[in-house]
PDB file of N, CA and C in Angstrom:
ATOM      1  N   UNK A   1       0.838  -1.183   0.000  1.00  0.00           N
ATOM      2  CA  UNK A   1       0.000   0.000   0.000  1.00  0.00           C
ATOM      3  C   UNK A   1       0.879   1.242   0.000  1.00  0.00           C
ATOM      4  N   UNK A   2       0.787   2.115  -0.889  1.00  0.00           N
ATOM      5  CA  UNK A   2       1.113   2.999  -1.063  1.00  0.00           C
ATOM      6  C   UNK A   2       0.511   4.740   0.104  1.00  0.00           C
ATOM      7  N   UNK A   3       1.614   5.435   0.411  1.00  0.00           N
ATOM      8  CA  UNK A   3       0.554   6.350   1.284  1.00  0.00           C
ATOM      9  C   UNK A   3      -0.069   7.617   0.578  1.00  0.00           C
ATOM     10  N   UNK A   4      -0.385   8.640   1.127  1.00  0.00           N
ATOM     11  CA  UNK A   4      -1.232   9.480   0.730  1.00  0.00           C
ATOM     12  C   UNK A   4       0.318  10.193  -0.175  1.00  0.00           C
ATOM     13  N   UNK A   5       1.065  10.252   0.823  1.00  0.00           N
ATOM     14  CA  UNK A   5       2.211  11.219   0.363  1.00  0.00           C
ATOM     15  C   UNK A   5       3.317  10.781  -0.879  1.00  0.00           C
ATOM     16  N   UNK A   6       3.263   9.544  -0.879  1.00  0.00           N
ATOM     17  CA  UNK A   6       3.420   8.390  -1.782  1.00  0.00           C
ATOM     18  C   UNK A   6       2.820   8.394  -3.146  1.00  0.00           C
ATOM     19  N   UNK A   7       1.841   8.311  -2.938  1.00  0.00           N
ATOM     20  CA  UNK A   7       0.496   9.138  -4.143  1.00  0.00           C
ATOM     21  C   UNK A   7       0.633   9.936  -4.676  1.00  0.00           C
ATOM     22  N   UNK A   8       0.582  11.465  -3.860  1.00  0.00           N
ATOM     23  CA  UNK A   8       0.779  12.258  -4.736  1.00  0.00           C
ATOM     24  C   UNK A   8       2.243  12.633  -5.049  1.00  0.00           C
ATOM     25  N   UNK A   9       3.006  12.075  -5.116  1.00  0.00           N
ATOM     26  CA  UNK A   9       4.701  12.281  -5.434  1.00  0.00           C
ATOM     27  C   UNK A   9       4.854  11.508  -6.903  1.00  0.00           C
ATOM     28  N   UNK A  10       4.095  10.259  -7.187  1.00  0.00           N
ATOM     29  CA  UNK A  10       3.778   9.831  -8.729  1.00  0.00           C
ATOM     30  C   UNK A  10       3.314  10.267  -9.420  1.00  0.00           C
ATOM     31  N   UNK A  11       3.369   9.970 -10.888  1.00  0.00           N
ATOM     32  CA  UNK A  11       2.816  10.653 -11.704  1.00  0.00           C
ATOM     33  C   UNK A  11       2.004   9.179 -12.779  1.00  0.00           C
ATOM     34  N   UNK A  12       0.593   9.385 -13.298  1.00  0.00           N
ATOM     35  CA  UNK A  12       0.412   8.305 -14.112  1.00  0.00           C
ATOM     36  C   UNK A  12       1.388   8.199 -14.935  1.00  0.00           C
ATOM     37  N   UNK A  13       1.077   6.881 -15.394  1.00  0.00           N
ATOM     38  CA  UNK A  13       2.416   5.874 -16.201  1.00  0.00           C
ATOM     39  C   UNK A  13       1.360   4.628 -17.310  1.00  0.00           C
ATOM     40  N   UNK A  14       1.630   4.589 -18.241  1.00  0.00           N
ATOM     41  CA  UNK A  14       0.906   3.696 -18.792  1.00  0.00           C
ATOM     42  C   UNK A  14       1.644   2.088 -18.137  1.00  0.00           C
ATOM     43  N   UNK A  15       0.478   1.241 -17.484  1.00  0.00           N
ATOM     44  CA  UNK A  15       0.318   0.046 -17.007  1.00  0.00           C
ATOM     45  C   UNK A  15       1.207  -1.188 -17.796  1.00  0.00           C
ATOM     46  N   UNK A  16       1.912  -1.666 -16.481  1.00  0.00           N
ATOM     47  CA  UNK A  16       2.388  -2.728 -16.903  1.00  0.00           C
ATOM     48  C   UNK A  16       1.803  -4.214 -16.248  1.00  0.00           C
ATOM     49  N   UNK A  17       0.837  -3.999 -16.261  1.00  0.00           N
ATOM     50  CA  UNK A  17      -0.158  -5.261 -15.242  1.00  0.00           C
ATOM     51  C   UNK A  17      -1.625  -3.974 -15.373  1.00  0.00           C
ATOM     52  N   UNK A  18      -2.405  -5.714 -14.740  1.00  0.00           N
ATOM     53  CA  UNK A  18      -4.225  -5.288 -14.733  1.00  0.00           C
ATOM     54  C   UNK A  18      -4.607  -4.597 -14.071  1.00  0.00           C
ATOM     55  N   UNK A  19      -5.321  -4.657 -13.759  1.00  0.00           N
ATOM     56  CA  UNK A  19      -6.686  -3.947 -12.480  1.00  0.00           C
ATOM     57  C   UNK A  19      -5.644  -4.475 -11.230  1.00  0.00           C
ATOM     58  N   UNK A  20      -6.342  -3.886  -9.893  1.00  0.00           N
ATOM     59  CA  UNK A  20      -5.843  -4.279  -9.085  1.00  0.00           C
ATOM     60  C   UNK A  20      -7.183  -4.771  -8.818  1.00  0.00           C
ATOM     61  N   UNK A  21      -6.932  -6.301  -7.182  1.00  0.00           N
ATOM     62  CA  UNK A  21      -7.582  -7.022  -6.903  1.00  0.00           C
ATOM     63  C   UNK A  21      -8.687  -5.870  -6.179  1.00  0.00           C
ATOM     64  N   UNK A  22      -9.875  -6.912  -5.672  1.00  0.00           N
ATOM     65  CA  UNK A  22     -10.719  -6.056  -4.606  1.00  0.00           C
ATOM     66  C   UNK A  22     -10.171  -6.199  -3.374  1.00  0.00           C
ATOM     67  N   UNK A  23      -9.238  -7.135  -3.261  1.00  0.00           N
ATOM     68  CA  UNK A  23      -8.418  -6.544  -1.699  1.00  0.00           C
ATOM     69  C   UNK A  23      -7.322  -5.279  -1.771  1.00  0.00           C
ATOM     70  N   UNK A  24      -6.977  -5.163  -2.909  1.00  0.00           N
ATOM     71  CA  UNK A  24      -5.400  -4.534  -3.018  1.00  0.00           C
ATOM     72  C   UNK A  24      -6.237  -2.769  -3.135  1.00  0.00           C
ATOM     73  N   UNK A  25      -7.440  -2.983  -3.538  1.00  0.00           N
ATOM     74  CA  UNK A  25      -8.091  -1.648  -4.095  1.00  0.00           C
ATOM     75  C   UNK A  25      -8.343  -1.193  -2.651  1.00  0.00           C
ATOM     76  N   UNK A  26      -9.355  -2.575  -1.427  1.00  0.00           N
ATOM     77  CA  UNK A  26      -9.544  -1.792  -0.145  1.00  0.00           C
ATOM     78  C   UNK A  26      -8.482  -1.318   0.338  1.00  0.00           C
ATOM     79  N   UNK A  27      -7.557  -1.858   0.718  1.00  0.00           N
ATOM     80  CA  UNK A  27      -6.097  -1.904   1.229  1.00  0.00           C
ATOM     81  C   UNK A  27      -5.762  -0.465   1.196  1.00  0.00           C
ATOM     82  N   UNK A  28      -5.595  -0.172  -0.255  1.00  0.00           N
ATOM     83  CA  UNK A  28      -5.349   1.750  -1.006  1.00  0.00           C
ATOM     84  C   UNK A  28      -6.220   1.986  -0.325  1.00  0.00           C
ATOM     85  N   UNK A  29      -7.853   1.908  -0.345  1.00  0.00           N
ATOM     86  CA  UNK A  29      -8.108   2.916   0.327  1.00  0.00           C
ATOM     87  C   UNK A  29      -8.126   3.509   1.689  1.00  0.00           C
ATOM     88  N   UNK A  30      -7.227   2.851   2.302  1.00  0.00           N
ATOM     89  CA  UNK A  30      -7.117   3.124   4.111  1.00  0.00           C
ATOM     90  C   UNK A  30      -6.222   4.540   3.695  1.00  0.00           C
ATOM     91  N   UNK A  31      -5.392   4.760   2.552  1.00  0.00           N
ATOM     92  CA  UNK A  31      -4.914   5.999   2.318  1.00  0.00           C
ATOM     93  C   UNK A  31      -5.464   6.984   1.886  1.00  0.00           C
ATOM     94  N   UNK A  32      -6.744   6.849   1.703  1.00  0.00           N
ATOM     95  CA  UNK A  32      -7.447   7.900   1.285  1.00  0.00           C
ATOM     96  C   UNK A  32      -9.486   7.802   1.951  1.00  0.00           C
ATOM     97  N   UNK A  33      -9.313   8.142   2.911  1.00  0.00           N
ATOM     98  CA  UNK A  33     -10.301   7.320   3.607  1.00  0.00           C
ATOM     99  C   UNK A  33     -11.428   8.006   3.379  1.00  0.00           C
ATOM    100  N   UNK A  34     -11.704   9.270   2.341  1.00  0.00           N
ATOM    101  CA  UNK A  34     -12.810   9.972   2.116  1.00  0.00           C
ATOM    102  C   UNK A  34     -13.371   9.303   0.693  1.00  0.00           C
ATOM    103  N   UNK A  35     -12.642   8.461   0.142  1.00  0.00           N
ATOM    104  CA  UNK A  35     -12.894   7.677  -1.101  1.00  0.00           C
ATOM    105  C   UNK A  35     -13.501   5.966  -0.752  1.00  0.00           C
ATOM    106  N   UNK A  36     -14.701   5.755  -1.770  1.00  0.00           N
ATOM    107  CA  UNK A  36     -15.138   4.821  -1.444  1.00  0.00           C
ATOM    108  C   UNK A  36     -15.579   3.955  -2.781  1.00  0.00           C
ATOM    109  N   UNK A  37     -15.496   2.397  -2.628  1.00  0.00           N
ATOM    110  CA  UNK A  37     -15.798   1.468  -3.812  1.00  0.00           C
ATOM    111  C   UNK A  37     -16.948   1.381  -3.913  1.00  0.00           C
ATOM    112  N   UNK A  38     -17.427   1.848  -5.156  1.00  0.00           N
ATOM    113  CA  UNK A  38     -18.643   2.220  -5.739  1.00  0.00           C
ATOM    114  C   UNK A  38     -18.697   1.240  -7.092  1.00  0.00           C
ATOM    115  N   UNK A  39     -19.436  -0.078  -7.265  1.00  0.00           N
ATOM    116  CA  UNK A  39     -20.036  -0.551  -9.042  1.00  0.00           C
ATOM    117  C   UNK A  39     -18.454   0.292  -9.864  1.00  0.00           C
ATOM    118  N   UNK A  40     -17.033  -0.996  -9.321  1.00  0.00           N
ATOM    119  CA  UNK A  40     -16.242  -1.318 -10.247  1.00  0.00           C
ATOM    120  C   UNK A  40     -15.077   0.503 -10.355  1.00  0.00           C
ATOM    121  N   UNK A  41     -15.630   1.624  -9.388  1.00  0.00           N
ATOM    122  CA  UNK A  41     -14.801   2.710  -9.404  1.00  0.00           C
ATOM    123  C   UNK A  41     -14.351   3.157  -7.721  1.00  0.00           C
ATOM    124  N   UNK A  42     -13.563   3.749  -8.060  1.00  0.00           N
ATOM    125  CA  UNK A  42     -13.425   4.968  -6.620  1.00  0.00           C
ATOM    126  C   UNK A  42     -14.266   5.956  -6.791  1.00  0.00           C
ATOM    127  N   UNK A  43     -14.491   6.624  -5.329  1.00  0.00           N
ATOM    128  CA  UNK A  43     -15.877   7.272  -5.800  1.00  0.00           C
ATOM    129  C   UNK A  43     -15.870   8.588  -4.452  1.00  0.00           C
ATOM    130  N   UNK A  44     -15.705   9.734  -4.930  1.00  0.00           N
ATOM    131  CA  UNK A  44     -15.798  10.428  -3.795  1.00  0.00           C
ATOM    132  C   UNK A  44     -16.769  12.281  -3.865  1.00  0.00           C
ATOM    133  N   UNK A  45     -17.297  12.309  -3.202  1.00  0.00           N
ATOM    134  CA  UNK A  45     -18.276  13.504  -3.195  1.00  0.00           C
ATOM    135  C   UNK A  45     -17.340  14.630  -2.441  1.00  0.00           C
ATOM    136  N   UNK A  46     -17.356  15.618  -3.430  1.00  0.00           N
ATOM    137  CA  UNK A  46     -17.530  17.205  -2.891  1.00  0.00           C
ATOM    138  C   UNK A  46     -17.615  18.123  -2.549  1.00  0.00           C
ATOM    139  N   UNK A  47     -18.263  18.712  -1.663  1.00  0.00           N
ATOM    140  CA  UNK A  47     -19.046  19.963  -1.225  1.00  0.00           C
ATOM    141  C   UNK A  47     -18.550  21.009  -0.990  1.00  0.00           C
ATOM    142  N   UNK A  48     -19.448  22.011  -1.776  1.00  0.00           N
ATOM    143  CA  UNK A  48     -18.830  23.292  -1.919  1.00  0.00           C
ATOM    144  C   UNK A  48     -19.395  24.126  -1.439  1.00  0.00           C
ATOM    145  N   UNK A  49     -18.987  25.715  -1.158  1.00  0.00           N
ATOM    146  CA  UNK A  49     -20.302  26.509  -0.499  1.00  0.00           C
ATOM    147  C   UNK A  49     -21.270  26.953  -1.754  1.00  0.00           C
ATOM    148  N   UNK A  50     -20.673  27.367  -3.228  1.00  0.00           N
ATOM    149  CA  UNK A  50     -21.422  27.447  -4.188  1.00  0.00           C
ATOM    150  C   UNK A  50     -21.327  27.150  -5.448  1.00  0.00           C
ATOM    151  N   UNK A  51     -21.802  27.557  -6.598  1.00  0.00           N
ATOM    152  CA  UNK A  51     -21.765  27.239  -8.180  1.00  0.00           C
ATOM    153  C   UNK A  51     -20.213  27.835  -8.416  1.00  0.00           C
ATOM    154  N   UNK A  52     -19.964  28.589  -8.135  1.00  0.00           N
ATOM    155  CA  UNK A  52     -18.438  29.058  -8.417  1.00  0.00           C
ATOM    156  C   UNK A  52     -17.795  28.424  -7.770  1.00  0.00           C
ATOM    157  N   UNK A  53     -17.556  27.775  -6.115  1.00  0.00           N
ATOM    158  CA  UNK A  53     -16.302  27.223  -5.713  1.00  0.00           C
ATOM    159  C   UNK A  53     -16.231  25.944  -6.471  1.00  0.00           C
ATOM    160  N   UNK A  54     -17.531  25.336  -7.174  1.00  0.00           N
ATOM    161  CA  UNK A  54     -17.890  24.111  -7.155  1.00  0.00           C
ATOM    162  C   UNK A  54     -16.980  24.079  -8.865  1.00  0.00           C
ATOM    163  N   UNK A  55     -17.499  25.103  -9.645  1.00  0.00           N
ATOM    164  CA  UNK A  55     -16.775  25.662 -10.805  1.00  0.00           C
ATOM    165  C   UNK A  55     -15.318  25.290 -11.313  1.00  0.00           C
ATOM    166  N   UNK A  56     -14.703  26.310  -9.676  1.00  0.00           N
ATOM    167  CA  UNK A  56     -13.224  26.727  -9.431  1.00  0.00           C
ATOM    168  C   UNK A  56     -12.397  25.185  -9.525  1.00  0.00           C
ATOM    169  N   UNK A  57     -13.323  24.363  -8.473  1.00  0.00           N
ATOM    170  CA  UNK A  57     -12.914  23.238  -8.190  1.00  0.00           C
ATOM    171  C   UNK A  57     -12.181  21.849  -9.675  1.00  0.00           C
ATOM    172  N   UNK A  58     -13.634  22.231 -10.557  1.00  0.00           N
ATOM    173  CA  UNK A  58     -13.159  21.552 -11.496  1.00  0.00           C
ATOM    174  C   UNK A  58     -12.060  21.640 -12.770  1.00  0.00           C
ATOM    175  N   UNK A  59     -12.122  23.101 -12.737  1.00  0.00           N
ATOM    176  CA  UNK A  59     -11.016  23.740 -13.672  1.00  0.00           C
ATOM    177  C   UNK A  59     -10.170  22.953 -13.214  1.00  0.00           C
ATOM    178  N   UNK A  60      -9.531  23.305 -11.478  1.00  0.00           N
ATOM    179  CA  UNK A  60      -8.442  22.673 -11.521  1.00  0.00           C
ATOM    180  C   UNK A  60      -8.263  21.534 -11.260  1.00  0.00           C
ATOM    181  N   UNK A  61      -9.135  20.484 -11.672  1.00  0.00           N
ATOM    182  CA  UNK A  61      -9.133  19.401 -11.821  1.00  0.00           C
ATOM    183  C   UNK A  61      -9.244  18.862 -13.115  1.00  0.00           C
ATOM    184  N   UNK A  62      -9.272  19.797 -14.093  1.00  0.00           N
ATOM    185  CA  UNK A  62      -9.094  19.548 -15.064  1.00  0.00           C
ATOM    186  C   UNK A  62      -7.779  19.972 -15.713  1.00  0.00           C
ATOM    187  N   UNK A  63      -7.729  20.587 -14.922  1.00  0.00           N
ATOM    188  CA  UNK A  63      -5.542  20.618 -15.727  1.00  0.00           C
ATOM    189  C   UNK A  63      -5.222  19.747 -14.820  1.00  0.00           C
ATOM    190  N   UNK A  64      -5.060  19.146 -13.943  1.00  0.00           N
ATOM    191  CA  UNK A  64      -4.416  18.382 -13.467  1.00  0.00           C
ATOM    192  C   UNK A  64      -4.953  16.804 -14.114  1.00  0.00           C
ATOM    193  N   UNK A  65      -6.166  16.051 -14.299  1.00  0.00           N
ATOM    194  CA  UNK A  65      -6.100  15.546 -14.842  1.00  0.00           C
ATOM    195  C   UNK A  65      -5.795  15.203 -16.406  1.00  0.00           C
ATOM    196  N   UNK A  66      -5.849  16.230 -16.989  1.00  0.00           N
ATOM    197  CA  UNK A  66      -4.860  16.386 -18.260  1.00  0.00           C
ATOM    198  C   UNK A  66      -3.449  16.273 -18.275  1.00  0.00           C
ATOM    199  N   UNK A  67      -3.079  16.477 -17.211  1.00  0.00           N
ATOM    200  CA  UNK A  67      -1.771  16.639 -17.085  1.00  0.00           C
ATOM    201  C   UNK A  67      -1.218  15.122 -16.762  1.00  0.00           C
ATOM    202  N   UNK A  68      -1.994  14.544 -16.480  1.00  0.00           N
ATOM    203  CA  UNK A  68      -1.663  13.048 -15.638  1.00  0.00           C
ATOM    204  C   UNK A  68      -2.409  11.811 -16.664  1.00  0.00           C
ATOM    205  N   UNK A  69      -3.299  12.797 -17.577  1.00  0.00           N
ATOM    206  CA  UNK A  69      -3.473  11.625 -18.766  1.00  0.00           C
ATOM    207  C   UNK A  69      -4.319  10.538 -18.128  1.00  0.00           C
ATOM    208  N   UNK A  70      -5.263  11.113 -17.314  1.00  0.00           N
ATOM    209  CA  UNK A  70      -6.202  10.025 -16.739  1.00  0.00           C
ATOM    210  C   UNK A  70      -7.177  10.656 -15.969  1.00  0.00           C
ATOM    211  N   UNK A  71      -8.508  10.428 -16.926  1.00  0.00           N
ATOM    212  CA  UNK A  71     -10.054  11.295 -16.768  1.00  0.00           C
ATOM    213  C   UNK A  71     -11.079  10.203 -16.108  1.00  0.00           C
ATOM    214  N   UNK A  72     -11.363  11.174 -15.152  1.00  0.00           N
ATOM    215  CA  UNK A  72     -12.817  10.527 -14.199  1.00  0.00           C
ATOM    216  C   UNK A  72     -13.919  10.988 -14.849  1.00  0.00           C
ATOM    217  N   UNK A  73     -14.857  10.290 -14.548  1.00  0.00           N
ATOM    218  CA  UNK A  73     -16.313  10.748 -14.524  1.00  0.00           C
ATOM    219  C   UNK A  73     -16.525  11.285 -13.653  1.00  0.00           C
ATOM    220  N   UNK A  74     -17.150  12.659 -13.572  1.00  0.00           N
ATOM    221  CA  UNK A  74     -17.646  13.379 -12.987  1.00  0.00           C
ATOM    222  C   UNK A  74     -19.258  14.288 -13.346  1.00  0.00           C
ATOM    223  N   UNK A  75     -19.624  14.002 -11.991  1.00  0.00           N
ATOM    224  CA  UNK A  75     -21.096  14.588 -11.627  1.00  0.00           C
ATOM    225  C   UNK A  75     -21.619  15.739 -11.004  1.00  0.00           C
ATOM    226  N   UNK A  76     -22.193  16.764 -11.083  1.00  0.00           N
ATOM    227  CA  UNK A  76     -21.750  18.417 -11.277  1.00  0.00           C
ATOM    228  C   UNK A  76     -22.882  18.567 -10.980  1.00  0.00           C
ATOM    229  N   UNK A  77     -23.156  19.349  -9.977  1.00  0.00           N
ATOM    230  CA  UNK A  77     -24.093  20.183  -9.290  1.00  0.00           C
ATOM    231  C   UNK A  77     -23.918  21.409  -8.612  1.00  0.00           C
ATOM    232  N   UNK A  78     -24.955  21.916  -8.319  1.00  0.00           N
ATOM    233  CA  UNK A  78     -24.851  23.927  -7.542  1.00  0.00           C
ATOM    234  C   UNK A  78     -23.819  23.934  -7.101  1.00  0.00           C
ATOM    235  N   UNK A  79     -23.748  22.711  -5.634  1.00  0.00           N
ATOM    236  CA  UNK A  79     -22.473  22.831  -4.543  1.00  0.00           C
ATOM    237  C   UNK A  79     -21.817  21.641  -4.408  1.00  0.00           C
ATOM    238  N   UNK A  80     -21.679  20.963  -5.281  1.00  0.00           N
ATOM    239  CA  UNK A  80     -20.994  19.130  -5.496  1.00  0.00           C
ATOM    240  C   UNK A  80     -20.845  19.042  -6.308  1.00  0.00           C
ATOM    241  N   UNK A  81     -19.622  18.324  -6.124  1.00  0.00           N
ATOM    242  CA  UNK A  81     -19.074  17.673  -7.736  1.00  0.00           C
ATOM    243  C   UNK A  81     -18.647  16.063  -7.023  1.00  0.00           C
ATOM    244  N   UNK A  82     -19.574  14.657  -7.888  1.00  0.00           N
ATOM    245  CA  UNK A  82     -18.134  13.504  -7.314  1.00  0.00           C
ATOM    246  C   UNK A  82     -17.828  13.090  -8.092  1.00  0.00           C
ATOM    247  N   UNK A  83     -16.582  13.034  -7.858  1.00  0.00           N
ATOM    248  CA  UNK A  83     -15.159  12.250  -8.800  1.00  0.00           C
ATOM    249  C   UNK A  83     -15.202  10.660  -8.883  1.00  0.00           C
ATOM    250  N   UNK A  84     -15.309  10.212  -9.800  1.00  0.00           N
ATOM    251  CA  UNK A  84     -15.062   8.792 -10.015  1.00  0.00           C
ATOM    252  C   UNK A  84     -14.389   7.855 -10.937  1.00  0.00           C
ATOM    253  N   UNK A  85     -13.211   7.229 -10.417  1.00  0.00           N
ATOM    254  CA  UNK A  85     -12.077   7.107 -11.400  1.00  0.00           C
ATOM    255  C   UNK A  85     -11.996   5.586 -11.266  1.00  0.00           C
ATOM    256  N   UNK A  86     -11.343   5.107 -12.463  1.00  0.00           N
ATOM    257  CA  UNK A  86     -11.217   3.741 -12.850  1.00  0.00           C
ATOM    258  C   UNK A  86     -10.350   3.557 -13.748  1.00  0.00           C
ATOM    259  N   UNK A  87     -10.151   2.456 -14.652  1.00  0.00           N
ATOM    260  CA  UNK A  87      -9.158   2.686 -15.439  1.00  0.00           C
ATOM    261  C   UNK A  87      -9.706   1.723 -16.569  1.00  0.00           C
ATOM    262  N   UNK A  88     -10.124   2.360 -17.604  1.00  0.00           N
ATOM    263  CA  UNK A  88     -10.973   1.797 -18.957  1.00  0.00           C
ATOM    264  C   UNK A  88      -9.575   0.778 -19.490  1.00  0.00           C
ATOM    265  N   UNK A  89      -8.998   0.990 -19.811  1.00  0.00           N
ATOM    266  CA  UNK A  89      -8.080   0.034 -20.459  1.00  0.00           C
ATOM    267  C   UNK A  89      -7.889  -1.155 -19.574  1.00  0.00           C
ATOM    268  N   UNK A  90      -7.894  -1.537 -18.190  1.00  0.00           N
ATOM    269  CA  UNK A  90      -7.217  -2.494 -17.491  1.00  0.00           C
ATOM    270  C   UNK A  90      -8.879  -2.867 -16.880  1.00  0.00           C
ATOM    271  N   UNK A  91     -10.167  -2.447 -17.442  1.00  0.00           N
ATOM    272  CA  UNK A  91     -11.068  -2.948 -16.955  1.00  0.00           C
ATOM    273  C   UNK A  91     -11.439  -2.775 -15.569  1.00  0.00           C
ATOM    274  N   UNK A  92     -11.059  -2.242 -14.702  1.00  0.00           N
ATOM    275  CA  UNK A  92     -10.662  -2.215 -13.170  1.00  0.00           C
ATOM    276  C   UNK A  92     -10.096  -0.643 -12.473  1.00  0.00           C
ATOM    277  N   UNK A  93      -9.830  -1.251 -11.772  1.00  0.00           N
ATOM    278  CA  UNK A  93      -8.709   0.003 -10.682  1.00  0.00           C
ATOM    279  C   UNK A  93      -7.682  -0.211 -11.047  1.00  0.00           C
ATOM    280  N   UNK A  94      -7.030   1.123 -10.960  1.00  0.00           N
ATOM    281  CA  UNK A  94      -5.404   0.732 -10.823  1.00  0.00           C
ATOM    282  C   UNK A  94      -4.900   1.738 -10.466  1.00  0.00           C
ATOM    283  N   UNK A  95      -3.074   1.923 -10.039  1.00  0.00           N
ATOM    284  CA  UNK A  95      -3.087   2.379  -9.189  1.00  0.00           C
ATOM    285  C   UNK A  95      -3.011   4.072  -9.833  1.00  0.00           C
ATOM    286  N   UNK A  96      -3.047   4.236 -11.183  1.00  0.00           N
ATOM    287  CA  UNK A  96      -3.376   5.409 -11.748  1.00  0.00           C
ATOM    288  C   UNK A  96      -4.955   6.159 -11.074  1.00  0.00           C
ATOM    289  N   UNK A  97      -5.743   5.116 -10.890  1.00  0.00           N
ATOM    290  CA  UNK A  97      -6.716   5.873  -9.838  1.00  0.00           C
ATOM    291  C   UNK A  97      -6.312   6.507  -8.880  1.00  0.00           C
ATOM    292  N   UNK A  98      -5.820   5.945  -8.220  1.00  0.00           N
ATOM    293  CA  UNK A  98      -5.601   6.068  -6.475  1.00  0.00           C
ATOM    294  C   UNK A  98      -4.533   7.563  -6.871  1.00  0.00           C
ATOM    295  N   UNK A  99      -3.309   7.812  -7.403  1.00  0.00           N
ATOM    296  CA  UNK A  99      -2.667   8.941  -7.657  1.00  0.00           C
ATOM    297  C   UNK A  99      -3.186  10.016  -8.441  1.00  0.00           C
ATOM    298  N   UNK A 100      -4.493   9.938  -9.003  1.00  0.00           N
ATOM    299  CA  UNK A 100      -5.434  11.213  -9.239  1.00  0.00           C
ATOM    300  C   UNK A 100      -6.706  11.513  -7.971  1.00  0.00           C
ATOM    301  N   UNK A 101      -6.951  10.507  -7.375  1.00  0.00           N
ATOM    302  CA  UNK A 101      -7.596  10.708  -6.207  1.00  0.00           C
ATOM    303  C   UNK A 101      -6.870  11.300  -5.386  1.00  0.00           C
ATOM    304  N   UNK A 102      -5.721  11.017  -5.018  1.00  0.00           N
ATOM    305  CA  UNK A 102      -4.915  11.753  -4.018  1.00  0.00           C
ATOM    306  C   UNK A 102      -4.548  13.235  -4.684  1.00  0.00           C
ATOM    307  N   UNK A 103      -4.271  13.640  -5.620  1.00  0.00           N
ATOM    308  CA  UNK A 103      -4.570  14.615  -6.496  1.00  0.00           C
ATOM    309  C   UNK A 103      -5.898  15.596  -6.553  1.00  0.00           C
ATOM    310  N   UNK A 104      -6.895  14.670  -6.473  1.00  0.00           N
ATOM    311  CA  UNK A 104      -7.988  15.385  -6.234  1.00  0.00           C
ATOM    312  C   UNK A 104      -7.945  16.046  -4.760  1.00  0.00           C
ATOM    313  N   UNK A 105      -8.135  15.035  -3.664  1.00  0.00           N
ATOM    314  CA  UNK A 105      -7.907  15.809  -2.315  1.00  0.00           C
ATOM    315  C   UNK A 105      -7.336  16.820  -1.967  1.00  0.00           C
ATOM    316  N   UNK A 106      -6.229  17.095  -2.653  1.00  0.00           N
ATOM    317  CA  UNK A 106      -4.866  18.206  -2.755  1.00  0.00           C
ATOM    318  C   UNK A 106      -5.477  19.645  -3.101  1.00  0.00           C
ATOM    319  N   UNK A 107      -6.096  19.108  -4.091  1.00  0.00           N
ATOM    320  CA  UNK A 107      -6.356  20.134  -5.041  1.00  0.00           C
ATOM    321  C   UNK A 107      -7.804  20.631  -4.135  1.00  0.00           C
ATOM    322  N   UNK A 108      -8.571  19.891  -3.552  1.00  0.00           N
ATOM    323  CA  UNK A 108      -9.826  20.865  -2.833  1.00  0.00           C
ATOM    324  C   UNK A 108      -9.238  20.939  -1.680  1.00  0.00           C
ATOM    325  N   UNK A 109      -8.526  20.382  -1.006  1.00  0.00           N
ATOM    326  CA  UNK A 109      -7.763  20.983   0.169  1.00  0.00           C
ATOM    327  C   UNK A 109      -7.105  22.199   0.210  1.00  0.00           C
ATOM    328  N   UNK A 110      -6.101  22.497  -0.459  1.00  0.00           N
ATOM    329  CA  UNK A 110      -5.495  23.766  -1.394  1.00  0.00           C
ATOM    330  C   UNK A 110      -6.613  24.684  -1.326  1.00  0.00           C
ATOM    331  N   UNK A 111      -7.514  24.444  -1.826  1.00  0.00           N
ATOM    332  CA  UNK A 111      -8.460  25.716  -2.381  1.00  0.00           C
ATOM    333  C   UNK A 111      -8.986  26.002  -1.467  1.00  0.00           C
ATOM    334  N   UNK A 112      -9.584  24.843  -0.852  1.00  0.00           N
ATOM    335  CA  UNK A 112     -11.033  25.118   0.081  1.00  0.00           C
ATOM    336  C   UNK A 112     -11.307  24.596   1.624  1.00  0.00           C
ATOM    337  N   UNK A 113     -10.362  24.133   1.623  1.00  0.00           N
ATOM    338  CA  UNK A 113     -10.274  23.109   2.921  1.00  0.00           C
ATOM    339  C   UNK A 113     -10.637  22.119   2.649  1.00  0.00           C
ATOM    340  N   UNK A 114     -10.887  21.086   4.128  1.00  0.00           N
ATOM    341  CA  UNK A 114     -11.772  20.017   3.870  1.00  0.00           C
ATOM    342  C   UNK A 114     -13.164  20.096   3.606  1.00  0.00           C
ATOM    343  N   UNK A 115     -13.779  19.128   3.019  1.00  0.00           N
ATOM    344  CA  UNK A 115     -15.181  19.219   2.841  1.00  0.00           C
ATOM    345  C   UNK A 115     -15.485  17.970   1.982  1.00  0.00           C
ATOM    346  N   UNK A 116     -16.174  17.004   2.948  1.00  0.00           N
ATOM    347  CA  UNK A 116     -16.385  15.951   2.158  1.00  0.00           C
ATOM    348  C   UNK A 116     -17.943  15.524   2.305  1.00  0.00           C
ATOM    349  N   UNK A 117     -18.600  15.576   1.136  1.00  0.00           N
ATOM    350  CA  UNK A 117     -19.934  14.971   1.019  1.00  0.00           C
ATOM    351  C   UNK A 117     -19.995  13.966   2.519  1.00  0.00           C
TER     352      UNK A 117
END
């Protein structure tokens, strides 16, 4: 298991192996404990005070996931946005999830503090 600080110090990498197992996926998530296994993704909610922080939030989650070459689905509302990442090529998780999730946290921590759905 990799840690939070561990996480975000990588950068995605195109895969040399599959999905990770459903133990190896819980395991990761003791490092990121606001993220949860959701139908085959990581899955984490939000909350913002409004349409603009909620806005602000995704911009910069969108250069950063550009930058790392690995896009979540995301679900967009007034004061929420949740992030949900997987990895289409390996069918599964991998650990390119888990280092844009930790990415994500950063990035609404940075801005806004904590605030988790």
């Amino acid at each position: 298991m990799l840690t939070r600080t561990e996480l975000l110090s990588r950068h995605c990498a195109p895969l040399q192996s599959g999905a990770l197992s459903e133990i190896q996926v819980r395991e990761q998530l003791a490092a990121l404990p606001d993220w949860n296994l959701h139908d085959g993704s990581i899955v984490r909610a939000y909350r913002f005070a409004n349409y603009y922080e909620t806005i602000a939030f995704i911009n910069a989650l969108a250069w950063m996931i550009h930058r790392e070459d690995h896009h979540p689905d995301l679900v967009v509302g007034y004061n929420r946005c949740e992030v949900r990442f997987n990895t289409h090529s390996v069918n599964g998780i991998s650990e390119n999830d888990f280092i844009c999730a930790a990415k994500s946290d950063a990035i609404q921590a940075q801005q806004f503090g904590s605030g988790a759905a």
